[in-house]
C-alpha atoms as a PDB file:
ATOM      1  CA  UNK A   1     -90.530  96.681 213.043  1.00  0.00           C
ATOM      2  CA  UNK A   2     -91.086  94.053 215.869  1.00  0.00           C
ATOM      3  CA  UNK A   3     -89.949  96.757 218.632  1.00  0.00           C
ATOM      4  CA  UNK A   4     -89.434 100.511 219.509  1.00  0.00           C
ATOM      5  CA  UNK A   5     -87.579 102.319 222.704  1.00  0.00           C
ATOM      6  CA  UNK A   6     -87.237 105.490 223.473  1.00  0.00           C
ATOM      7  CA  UNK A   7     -84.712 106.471 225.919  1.00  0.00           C
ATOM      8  CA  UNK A   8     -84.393 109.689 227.985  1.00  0.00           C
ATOM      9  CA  UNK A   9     -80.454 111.205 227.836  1.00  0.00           C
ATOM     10  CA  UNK A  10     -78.525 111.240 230.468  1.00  0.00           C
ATOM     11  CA  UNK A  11     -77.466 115.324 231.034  1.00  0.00           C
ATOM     12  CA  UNK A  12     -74.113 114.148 231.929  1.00  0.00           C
ATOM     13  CA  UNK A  13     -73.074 112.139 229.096  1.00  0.00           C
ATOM     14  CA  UNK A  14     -73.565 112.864 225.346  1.00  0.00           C
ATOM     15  CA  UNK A  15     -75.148 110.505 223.677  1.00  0.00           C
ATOM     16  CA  UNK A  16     -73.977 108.263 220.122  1.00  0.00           C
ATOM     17  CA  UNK A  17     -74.712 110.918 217.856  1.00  0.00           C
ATOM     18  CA  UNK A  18     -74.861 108.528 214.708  1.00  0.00           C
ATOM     19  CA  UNK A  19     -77.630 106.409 213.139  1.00  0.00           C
ATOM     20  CA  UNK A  20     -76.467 102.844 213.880  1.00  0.00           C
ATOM     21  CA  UNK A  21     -77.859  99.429 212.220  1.00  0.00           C
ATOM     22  CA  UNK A  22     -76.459  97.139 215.208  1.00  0.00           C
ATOM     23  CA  UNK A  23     -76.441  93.805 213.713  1.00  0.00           C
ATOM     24  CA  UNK A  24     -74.622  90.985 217.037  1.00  0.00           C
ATOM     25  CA  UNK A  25     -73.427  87.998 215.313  1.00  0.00           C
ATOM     26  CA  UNK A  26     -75.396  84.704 216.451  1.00  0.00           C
ATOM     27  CA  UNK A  27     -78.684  87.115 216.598  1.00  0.00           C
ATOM     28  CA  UNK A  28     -81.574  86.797 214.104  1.00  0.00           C
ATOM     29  CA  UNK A  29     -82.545  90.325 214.433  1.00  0.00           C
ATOM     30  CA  UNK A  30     -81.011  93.646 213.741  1.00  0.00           C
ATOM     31  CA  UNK A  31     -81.347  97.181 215.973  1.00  0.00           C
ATOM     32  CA  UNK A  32     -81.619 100.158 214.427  1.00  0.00           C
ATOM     33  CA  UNK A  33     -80.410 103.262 216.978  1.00  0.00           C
ATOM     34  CA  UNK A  34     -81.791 106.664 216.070  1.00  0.00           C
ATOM     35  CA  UNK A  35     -80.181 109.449 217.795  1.00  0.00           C
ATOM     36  CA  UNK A  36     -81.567 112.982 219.218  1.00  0.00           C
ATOM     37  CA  UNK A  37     -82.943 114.540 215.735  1.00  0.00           C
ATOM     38  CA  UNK A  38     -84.263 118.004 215.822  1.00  0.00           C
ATOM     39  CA  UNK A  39     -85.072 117.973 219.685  1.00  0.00           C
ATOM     40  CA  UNK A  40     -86.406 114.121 219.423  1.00  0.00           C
ATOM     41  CA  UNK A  41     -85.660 111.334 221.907  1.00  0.00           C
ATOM     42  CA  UNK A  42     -82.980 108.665 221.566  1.00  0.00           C
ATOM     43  CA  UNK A  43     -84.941 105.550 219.804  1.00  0.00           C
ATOM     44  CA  UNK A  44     -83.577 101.662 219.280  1.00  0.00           C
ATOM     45  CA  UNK A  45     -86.146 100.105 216.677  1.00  0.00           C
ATOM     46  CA  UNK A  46     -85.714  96.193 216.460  1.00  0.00           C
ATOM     47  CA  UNK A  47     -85.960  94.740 212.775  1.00  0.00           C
ATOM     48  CA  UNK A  48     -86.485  90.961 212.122  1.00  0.00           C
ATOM     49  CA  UNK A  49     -83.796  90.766 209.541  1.00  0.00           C
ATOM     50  CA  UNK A  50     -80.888  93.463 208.995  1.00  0.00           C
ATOM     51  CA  UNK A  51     -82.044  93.948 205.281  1.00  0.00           C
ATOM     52  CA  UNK A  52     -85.163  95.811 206.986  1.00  0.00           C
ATOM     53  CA  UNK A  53     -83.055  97.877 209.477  1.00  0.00           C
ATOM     54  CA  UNK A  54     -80.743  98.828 206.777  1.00  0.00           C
ATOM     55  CA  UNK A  55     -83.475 100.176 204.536  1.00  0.00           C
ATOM     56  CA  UNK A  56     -84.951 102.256 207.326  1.00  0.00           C
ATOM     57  CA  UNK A  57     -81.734 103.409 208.585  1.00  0.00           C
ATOM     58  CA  UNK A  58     -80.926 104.730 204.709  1.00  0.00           C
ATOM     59  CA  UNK A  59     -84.386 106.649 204.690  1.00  0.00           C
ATOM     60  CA  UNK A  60     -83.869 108.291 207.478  1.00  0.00           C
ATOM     61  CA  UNK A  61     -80.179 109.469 206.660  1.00  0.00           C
ATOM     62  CA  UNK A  62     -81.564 110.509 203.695  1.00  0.00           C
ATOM     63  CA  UNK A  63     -84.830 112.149 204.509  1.00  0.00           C
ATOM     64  CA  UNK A  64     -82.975 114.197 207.238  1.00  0.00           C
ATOM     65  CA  UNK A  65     -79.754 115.071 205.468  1.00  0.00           C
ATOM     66  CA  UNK A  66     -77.682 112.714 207.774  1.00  0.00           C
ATOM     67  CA  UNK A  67     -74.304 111.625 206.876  1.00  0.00           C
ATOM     68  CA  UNK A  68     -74.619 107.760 205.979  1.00  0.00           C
ATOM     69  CA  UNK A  69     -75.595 104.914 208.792  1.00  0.00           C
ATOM     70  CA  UNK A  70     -72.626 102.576 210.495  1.00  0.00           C
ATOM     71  CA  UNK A  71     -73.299  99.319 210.792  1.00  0.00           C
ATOM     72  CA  UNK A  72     -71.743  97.378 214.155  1.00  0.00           C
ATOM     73  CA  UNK A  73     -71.596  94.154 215.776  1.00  0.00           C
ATOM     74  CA  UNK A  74     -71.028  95.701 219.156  1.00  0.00           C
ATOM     75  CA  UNK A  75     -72.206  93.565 222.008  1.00  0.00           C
ATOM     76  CA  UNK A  76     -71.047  95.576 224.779  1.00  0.00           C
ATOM     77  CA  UNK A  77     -73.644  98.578 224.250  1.00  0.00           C
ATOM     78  CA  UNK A  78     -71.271 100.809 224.281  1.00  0.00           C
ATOM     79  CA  UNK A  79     -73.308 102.803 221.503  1.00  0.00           C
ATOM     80  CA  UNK A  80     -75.862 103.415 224.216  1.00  0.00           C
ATOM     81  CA  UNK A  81     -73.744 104.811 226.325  1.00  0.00           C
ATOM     82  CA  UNK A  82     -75.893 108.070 227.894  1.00  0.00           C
ATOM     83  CA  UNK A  83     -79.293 106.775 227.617  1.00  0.00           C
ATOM     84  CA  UNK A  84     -81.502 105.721 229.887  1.00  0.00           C
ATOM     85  CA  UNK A  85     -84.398 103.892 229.235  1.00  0.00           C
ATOM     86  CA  UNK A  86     -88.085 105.849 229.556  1.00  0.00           C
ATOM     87  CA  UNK A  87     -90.234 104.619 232.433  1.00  0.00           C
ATOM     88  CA  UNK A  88     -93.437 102.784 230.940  1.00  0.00           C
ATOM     89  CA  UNK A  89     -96.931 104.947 231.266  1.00  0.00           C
ATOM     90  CA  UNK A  90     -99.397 103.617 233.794  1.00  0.00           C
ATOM     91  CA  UNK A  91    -102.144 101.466 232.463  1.00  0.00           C
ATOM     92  CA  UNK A  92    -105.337 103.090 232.019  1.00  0.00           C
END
């Protein structure tokens, strides 16, 4: 994994409530898009190569009972429609 997000949910929108392996054409890298599971936040995980964000998105369908991942070339976001990205903790 080269990157990880979390994102806070917007109370007035409901978030993508699928796991999503977002792969946009002319990109080398693929996004994986976790949604809320059991009370967790929203994540996007960045993979180097859509192989890897595939794999991950299939263990975590499977390891918590999730109907199968969709894979998408959407470039307009659309899929993170509802979140809103977590401010960054002070530095120590």
């Amino acid at each position: 994994m080269l990157q990880r997000t979390e994102y806070e949910v917007d109370p007035q929108t409901e978030p993508c409530a699928d796991v999503l392996v977002v792969r946009p054409a002319g990109e080398p890298h693929a996004l994986v898009y976790i949604p809320p599971i059991k009370g967790s936040v929203p994540t996007v995980e960045v993979y180097a190569e859509a192989a890897e964000a595939e794999s991950r998105a299939a263990r975590l369908c499977e390891t918590e009972g999730l109907l199968t991942y969709r894979v998408s070339d959407d470039h307009s976001g659309d899929w993170m429609r509802g979140l809103v990205a977590r401010s960054a903790a002070p530095a120590a």
